[in-house]
PDB file of N, CA and C in Angstrom:
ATOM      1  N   UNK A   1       0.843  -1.161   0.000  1.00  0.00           N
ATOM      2  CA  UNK A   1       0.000   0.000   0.000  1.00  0.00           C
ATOM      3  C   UNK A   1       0.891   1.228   0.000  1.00  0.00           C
ATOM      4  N   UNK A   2       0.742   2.161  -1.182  1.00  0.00           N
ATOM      5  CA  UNK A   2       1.253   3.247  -1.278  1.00  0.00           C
ATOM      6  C   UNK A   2       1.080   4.481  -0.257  1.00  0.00           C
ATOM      7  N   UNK A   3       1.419   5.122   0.807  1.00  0.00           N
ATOM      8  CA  UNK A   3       1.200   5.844   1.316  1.00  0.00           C
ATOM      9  C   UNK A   3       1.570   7.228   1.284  1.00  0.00           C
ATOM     10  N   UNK A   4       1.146   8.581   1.768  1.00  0.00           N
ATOM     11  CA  UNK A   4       1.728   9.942   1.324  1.00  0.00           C
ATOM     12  C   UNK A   4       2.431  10.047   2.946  1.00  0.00           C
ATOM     13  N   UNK A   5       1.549   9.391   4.230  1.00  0.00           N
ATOM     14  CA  UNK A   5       2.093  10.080   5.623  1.00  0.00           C
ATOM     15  C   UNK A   5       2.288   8.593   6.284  1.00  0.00           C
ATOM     16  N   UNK A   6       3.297   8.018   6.602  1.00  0.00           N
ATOM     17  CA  UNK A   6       3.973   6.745   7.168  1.00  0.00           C
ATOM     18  C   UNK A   6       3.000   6.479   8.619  1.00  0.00           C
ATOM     19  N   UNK A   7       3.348   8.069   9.484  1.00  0.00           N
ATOM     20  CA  UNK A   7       3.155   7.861  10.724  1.00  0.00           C
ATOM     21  C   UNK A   7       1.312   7.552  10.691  1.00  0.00           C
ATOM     22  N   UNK A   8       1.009   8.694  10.166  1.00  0.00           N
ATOM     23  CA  UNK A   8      -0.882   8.035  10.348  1.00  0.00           C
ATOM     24  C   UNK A   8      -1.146   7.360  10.075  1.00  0.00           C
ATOM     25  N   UNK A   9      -0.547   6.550   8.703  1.00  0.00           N
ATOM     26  CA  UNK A   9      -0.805   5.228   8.064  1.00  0.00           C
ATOM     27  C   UNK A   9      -0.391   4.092   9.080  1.00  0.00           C
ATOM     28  N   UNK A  10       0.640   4.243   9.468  1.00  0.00           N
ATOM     29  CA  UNK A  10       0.839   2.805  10.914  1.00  0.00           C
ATOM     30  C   UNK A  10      -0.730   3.337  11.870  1.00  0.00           C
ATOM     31  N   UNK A  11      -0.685   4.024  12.511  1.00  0.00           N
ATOM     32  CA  UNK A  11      -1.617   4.298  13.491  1.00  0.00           C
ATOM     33  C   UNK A  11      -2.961   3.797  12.725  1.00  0.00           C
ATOM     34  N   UNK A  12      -3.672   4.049  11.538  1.00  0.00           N
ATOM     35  CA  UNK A  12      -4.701   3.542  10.692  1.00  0.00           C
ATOM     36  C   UNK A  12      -4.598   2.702  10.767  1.00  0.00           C
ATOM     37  N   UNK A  13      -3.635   1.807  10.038  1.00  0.00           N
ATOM     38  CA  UNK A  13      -3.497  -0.042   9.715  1.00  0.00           C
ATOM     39  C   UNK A  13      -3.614  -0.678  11.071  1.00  0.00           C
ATOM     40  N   UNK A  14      -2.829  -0.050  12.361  1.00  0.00           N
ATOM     41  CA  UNK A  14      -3.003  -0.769  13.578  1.00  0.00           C
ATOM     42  C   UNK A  14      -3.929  -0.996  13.700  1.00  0.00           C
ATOM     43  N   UNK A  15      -4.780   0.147  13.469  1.00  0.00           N
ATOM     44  CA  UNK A  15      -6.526   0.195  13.948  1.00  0.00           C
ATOM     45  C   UNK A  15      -7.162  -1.080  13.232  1.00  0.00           C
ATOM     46  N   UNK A  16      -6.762  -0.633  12.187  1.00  0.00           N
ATOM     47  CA  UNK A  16      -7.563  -2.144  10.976  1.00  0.00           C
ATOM     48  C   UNK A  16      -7.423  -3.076  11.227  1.00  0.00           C
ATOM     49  N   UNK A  17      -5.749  -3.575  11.429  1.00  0.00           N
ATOM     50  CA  UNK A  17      -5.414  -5.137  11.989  1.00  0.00           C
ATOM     51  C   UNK A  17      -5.365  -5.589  13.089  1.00  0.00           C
ATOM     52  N   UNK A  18      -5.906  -4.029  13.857  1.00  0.00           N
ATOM     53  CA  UNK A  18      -6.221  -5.011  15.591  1.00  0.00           C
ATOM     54  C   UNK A  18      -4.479  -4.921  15.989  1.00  0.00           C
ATOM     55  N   UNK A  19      -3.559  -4.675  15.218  1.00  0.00           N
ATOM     56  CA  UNK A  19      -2.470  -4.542  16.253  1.00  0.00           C
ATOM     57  C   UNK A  19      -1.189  -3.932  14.857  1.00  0.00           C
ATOM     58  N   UNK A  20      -0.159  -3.690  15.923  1.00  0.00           N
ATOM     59  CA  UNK A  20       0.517  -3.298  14.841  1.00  0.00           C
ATOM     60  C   UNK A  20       1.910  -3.864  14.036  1.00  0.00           C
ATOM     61  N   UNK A  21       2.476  -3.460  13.058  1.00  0.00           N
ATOM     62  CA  UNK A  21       3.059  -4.081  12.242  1.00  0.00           C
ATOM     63  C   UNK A  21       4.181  -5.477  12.328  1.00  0.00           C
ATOM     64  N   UNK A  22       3.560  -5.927  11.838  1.00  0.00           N
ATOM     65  CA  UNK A  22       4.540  -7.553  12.437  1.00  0.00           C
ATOM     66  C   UNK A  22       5.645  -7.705  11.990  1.00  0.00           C
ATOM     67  N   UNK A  23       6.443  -6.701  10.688  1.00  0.00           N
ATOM     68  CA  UNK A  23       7.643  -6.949  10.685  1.00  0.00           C
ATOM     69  C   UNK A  23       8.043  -5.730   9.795  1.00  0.00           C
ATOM     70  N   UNK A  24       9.281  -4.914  10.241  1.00  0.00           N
ATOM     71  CA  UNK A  24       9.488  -3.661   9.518  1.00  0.00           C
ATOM     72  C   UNK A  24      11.114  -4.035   8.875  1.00  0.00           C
ATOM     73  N   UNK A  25      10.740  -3.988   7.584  1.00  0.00           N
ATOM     74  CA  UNK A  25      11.936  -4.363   6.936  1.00  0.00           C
ATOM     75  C   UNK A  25      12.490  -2.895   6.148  1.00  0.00           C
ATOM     76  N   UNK A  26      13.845  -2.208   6.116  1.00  0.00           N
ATOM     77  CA  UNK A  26      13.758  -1.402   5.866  1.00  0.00           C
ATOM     78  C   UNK A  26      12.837  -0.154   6.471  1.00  0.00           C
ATOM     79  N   UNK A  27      12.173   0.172   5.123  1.00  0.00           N
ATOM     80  CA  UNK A  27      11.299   1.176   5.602  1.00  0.00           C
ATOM     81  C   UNK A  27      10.056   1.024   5.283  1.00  0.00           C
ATOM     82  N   UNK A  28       9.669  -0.578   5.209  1.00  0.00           N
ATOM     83  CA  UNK A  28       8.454  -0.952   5.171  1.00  0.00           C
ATOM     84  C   UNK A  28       7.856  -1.798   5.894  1.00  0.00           C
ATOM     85  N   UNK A  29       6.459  -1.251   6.511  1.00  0.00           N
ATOM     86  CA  UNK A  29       6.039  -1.831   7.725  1.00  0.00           C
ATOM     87  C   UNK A  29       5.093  -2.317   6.578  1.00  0.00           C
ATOM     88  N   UNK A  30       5.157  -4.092   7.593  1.00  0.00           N
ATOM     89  CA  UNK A  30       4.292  -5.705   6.747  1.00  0.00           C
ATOM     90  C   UNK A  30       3.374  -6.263   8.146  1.00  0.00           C
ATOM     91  N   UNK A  31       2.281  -5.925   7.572  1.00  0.00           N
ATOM     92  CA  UNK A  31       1.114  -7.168   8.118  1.00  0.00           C
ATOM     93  C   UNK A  31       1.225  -8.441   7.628  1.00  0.00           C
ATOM     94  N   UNK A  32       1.347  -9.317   8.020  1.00  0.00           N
ATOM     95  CA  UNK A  32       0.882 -10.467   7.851  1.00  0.00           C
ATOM     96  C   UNK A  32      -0.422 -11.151   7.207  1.00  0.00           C
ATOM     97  N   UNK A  33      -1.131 -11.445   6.636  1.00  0.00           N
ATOM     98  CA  UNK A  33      -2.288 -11.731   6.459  1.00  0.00           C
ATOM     99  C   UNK A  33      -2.443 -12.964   5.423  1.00  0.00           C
ATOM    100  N   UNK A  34      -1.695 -13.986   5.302  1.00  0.00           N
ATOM    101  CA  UNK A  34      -1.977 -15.101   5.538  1.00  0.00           C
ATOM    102  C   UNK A  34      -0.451 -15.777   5.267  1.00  0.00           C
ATOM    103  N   UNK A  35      -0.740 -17.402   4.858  1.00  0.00           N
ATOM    104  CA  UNK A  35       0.441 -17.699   5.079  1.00  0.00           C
ATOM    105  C   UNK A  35       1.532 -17.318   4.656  1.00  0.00           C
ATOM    106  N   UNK A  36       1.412 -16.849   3.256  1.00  0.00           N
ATOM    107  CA  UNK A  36       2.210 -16.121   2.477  1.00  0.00           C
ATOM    108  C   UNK A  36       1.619 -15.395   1.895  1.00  0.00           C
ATOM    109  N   UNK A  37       1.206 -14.786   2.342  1.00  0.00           N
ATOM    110  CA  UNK A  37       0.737 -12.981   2.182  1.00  0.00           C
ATOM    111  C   UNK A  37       0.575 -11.800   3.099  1.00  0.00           C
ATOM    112  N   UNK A  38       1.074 -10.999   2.403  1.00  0.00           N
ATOM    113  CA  UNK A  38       1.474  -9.247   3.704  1.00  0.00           C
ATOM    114  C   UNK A  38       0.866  -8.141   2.784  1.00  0.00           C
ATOM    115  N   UNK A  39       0.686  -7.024   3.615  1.00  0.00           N
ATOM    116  CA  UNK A  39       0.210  -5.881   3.245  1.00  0.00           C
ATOM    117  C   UNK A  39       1.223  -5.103   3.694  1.00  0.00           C
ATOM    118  N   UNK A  40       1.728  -4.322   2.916  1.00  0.00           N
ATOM    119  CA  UNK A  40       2.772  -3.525   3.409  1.00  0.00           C
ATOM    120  C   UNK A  40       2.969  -2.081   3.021  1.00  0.00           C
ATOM    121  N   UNK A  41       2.972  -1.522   3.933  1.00  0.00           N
ATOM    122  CA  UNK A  41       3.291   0.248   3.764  1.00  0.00           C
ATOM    123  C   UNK A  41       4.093   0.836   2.855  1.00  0.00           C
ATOM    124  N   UNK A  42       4.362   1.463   2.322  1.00  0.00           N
ATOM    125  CA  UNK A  42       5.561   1.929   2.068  1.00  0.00           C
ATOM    126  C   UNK A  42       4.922   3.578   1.665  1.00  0.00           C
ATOM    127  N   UNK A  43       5.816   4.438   2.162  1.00  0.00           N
ATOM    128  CA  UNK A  43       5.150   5.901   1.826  1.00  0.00           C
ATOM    129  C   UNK A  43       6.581   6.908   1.728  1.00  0.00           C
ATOM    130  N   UNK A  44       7.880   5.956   0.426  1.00  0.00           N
ATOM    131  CA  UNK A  44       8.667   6.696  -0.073  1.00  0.00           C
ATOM    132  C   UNK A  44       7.881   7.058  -1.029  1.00  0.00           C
ATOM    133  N   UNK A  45       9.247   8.598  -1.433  1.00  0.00           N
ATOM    134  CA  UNK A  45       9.067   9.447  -2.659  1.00  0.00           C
ATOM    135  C   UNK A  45       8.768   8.609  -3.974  1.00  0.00           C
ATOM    136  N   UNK A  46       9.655   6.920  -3.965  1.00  0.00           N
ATOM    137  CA  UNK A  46       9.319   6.513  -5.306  1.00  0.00           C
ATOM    138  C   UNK A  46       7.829   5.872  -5.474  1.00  0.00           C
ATOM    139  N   UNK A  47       7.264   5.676  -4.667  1.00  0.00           N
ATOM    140  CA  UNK A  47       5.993   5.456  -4.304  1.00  0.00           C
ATOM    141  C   UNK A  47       4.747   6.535  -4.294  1.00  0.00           C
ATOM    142  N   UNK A  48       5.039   7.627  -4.506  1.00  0.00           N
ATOM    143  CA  UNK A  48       4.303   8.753  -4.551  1.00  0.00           C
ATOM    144  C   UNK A  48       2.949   8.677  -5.506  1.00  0.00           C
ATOM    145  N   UNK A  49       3.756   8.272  -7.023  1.00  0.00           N
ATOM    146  CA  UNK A  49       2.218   8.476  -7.685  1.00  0.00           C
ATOM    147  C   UNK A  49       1.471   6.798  -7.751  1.00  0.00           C
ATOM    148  N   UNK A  50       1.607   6.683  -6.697  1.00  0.00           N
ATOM    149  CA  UNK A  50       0.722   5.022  -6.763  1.00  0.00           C
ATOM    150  C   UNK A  50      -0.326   5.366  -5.616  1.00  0.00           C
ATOM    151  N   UNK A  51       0.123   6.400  -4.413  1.00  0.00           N
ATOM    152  CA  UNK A  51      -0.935   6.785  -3.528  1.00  0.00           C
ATOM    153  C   UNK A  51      -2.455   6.826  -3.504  1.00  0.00           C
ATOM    154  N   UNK A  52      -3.401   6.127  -2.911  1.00  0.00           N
ATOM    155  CA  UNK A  52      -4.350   5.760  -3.133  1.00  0.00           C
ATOM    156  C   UNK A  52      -4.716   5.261  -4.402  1.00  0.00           C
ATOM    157  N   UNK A  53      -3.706   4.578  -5.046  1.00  0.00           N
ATOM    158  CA  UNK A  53      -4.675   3.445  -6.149  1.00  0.00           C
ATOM    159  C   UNK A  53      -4.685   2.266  -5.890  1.00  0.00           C
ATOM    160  N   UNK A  54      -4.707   1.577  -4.460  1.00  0.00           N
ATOM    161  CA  UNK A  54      -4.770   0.104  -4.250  1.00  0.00           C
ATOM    162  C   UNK A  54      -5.950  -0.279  -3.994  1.00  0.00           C
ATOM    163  N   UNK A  55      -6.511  -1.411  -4.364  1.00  0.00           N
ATOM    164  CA  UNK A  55      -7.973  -2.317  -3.646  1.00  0.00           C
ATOM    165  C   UNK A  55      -7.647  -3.544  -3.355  1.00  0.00           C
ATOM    166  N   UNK A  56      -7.853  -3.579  -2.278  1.00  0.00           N
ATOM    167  CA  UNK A  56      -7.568  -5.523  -1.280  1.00  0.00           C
ATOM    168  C   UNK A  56      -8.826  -5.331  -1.139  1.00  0.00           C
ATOM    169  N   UNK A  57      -8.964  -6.842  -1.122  1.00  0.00           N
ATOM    170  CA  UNK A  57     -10.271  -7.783  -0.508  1.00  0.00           C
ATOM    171  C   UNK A  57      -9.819  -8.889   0.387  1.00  0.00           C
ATOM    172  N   UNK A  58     -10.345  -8.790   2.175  1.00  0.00           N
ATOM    173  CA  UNK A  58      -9.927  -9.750   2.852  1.00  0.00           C
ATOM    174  C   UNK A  58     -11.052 -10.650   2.829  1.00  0.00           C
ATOM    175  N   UNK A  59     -11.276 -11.904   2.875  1.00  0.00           N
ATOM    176  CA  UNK A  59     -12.423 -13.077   3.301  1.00  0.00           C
ATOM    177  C   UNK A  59     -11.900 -12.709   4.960  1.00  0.00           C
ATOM    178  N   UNK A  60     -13.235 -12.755   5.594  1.00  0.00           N
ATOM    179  CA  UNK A  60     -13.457 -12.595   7.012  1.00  0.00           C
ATOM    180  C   UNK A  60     -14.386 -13.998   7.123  1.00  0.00           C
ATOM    181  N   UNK A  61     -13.737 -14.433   8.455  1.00  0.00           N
ATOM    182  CA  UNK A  61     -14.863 -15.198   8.871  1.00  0.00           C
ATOM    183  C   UNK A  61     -16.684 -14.625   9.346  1.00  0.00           C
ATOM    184  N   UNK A  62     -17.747 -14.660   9.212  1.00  0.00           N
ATOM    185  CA  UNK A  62     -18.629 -14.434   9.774  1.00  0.00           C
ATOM    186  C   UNK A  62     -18.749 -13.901  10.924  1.00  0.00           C
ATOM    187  N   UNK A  63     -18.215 -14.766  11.834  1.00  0.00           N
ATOM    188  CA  UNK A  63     -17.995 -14.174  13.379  1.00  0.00           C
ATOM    189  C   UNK A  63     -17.520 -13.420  13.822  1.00  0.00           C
ATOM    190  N   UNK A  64     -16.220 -13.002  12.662  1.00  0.00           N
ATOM    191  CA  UNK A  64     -15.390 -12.159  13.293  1.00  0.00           C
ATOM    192  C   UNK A  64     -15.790 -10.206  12.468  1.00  0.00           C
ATOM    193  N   UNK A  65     -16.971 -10.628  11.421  1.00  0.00           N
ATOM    194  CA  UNK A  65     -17.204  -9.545  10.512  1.00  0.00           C
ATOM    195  C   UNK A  65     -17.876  -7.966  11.387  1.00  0.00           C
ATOM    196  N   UNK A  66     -19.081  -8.295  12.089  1.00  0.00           N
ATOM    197  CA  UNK A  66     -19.220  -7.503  13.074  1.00  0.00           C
ATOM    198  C   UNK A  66     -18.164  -7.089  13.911  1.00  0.00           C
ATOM    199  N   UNK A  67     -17.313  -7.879  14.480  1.00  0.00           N
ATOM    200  CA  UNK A  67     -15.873  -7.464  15.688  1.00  0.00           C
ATOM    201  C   UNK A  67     -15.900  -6.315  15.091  1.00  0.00           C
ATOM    202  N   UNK A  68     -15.091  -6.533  13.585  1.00  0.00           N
ATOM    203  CA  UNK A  68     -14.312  -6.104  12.779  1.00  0.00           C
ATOM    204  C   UNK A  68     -14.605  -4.347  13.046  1.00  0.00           C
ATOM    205  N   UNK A  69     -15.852  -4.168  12.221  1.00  0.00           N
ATOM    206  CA  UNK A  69     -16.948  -3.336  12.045  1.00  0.00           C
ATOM    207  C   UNK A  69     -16.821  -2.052  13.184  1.00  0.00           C
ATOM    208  N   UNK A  70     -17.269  -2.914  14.308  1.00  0.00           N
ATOM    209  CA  UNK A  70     -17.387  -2.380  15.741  1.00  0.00           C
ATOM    210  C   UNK A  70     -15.810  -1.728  16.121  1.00  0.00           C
ATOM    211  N   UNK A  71     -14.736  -2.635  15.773  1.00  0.00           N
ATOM    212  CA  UNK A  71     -13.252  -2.042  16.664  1.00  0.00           C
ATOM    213  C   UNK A  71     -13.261  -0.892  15.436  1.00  0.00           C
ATOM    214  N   UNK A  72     -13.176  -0.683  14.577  1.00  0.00           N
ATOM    215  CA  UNK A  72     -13.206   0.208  13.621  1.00  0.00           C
ATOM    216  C   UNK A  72     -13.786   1.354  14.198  1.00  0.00           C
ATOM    217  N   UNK A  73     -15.264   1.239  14.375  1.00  0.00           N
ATOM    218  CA  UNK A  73     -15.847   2.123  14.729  1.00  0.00           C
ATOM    219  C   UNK A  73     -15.342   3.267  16.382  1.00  0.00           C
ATOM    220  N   UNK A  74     -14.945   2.333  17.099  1.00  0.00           N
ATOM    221  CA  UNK A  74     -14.412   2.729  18.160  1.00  0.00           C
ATOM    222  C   UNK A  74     -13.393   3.598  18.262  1.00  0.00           C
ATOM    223  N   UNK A  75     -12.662   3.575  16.919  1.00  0.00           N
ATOM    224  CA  UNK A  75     -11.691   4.399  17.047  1.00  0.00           C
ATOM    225  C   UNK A  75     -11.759   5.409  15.799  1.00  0.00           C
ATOM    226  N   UNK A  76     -12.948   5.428  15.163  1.00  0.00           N
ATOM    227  CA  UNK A  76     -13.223   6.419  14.152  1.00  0.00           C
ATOM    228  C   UNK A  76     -13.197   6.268  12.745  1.00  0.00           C
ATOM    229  N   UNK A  77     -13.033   5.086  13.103  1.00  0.00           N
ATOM    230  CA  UNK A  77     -12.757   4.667  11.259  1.00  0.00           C
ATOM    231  C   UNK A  77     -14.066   3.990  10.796  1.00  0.00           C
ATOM    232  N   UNK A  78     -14.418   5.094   9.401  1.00  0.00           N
ATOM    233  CA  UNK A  78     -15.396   5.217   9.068  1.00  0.00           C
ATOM    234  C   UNK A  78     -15.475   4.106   7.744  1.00  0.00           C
ATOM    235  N   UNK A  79     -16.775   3.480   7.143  1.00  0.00           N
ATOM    236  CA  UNK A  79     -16.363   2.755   6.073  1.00  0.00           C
ATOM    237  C   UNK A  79     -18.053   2.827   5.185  1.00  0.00           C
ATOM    238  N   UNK A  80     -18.292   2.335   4.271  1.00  0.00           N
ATOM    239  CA  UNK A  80     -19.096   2.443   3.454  1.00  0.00           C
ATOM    240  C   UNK A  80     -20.239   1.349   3.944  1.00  0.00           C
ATOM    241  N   UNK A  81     -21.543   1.795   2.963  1.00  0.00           N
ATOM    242  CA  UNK A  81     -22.506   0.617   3.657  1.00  0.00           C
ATOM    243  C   UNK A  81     -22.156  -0.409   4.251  1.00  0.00           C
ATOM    244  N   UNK A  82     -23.032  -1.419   4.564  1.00  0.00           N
ATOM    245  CA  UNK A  82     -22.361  -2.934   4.340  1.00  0.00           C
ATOM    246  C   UNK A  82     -23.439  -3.442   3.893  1.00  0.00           C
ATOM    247  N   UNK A  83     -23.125  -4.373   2.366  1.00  0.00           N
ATOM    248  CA  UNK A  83     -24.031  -4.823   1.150  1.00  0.00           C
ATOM    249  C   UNK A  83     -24.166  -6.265   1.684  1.00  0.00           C
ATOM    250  N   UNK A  84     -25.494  -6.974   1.470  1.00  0.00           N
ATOM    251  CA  UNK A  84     -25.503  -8.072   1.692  1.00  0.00           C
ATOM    252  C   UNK A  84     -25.717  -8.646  -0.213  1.00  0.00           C
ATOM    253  N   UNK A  85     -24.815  -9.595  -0.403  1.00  0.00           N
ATOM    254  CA  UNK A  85     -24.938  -9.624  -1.802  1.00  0.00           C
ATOM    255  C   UNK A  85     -26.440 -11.128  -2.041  1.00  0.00           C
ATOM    256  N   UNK A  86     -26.504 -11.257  -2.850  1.00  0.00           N
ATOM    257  CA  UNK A  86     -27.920 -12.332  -3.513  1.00  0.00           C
ATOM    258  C   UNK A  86     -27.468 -13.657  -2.954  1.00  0.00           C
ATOM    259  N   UNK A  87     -26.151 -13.851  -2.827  1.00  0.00           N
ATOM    260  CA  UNK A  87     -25.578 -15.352  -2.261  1.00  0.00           C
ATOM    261  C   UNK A  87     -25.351 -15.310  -0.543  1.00  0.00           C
ATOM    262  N   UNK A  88     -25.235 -14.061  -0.223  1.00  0.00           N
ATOM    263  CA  UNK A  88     -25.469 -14.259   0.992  1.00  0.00           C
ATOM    264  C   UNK A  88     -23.940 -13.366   1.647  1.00  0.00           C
ATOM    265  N   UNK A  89     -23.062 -13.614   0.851  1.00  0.00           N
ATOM    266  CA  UNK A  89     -21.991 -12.830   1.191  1.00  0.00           C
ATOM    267  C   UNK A  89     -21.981 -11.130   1.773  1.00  0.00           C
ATOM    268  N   UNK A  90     -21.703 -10.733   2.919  1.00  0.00           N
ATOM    269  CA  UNK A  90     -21.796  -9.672   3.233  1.00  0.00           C
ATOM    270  C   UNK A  90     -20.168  -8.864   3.194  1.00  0.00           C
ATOM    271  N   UNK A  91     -20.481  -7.974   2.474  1.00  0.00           N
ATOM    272  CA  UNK A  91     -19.183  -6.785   1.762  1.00  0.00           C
ATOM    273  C   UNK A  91     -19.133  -5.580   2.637  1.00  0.00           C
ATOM    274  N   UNK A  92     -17.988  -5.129   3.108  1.00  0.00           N
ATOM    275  CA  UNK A  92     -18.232  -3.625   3.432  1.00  0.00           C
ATOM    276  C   UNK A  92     -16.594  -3.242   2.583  1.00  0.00           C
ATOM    277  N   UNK A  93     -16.343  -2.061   2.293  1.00  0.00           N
ATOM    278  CA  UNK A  93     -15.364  -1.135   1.896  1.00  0.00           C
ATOM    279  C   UNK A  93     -15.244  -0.534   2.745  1.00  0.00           C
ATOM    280  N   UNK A  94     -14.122  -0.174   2.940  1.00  0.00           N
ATOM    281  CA  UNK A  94     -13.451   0.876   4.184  1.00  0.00           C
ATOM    282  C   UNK A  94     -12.029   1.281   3.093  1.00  0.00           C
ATOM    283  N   UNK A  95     -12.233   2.808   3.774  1.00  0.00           N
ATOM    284  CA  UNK A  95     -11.222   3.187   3.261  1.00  0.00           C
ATOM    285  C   UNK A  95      -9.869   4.080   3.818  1.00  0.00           C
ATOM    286  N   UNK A  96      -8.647   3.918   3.384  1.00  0.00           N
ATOM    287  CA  UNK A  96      -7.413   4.544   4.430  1.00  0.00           C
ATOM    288  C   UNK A  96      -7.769   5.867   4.089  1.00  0.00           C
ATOM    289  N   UNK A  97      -6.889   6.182   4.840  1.00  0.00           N
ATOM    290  CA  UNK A  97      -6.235   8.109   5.002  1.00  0.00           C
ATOM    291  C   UNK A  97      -6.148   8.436   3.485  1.00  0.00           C
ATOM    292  N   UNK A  98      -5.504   7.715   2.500  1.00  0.00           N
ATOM    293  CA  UNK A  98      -5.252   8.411   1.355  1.00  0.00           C
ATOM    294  C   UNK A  98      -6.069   7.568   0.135  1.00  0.00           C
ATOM    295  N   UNK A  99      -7.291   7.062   0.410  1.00  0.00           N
ATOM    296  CA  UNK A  99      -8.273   6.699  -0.895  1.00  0.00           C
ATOM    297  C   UNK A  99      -8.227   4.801  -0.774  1.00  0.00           C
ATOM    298  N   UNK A 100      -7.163   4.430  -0.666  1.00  0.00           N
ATOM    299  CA  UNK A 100      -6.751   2.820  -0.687  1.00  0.00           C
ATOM    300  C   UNK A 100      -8.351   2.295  -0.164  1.00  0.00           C
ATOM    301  N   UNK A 101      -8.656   1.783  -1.026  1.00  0.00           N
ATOM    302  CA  UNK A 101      -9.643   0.633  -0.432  1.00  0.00           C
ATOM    303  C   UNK A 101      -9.126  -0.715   0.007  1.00  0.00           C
ATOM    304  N   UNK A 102      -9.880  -1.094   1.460  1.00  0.00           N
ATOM    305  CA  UNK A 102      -9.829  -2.226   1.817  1.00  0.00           C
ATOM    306  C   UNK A 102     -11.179  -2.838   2.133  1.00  0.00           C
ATOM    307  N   UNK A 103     -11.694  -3.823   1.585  1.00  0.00           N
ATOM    308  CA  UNK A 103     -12.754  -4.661   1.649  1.00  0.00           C
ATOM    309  C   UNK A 103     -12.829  -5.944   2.762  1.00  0.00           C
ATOM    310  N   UNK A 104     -14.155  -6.082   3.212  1.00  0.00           N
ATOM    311  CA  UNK A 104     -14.071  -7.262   4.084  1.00  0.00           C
ATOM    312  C   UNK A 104     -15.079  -7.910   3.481  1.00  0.00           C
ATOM    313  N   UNK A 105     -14.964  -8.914   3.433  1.00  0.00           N
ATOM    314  CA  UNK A 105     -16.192 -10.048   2.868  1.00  0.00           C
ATOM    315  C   UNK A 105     -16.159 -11.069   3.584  1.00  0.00           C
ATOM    316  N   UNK A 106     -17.442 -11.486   3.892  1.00  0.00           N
ATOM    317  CA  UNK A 106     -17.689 -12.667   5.180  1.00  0.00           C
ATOM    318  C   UNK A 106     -18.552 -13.405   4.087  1.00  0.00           C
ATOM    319  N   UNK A 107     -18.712 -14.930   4.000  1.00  0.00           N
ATOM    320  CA  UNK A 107     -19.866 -15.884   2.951  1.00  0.00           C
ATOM    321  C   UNK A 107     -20.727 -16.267   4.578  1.00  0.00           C
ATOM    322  N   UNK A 108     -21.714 -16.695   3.893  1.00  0.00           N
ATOM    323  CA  UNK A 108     -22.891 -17.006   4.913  1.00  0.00           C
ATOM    324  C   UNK A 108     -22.197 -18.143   5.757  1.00  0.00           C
ATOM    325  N   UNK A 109     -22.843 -18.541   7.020  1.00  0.00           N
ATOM    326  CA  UNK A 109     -22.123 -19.665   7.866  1.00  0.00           C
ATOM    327  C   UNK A 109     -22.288 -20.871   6.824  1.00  0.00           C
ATOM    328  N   UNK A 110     -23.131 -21.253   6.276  1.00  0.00           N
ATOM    329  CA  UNK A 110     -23.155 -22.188   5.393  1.00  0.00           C
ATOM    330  C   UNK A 110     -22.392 -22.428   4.089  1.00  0.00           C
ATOM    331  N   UNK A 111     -21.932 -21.338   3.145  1.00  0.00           N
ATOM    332  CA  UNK A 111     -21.143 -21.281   2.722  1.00  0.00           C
ATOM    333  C   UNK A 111     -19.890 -21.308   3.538  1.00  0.00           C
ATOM    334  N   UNK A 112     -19.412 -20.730   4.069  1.00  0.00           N
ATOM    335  CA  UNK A 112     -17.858 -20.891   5.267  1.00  0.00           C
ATOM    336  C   UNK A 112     -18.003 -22.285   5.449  1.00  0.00           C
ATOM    337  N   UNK A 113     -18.769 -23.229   5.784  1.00  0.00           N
ATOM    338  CA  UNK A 113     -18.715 -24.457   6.084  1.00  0.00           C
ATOM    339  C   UNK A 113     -18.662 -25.207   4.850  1.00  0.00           C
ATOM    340  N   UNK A 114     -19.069 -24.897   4.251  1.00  0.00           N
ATOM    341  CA  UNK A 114     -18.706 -25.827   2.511  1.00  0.00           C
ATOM    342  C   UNK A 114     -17.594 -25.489   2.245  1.00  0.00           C
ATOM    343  N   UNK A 115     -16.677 -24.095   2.046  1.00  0.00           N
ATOM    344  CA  UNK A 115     -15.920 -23.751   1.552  1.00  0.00           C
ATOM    345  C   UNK A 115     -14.679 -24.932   2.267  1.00  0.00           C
ATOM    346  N   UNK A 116     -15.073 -24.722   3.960  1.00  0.00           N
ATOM    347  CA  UNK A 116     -13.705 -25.686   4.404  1.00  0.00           C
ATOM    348  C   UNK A 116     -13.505 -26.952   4.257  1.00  0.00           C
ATOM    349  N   UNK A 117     -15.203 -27.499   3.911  1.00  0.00           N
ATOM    350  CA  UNK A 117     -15.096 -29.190   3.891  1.00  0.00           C
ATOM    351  C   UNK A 117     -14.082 -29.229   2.218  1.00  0.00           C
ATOM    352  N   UNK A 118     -14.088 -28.251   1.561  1.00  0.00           N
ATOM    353  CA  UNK A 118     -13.685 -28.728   0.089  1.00  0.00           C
ATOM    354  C   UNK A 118     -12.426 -28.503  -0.524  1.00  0.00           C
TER     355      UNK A 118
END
């Protein structure tokens, strides 16, 4: 994720991931988010004109989609409806300090349970 301000952007992402950066290499702070996959900061000059053009989509578990929602809210971070789609999947968009969309998508408990038997 391209950033313009490092310091608000850690303080934002903390907020998002519930804690903060799990590994700062250089001058880029990396979330973790799955086994081999990270989200990572970076808010050098060569990074400038990429600022707010990213979109992630995380799969959330169900249970944890409300948490999510709620710790967000607690600390001010604001995000867009939340769509329940025709299959059952519920979407919200949230967005950083500088435009970056990040998406959460939860599938119905019944879907989540097919998805793991397969």
């Amino acid at each position: 994720m391209c950033v313009s301000d490092l310091v608000r952007s850690l303080e934002w992402y903390g907020v998002f991931f519930g804690r903060e950066a799990d590994e700062i290499i250089g001058e880029e702070h990396l979330w973790q988010v799955g086994e081999n996959a990270y989200i990572v900061l970076d808010a050098r000059d060569v990074r400038s004109s990429r600022v707010g053009g990213s979109m992630v989509t995380f799969g959330v578990a169900l249970s944890e989609f409300e948490g999510a929602l709620e710790r967000l809210a607690a600390h001010g971070v604001r995000h867009e409806p939340v769509e329940t789609y025709s299959n059952g999947v519920r979407h919200v968009e949230v967005l950083d300090p500088d435009g970056n969309s990040l998406s959460l998508a939860a599938l119905p408990q019944a879907g989540a349970d097919a998805a793991r038997s397969s």
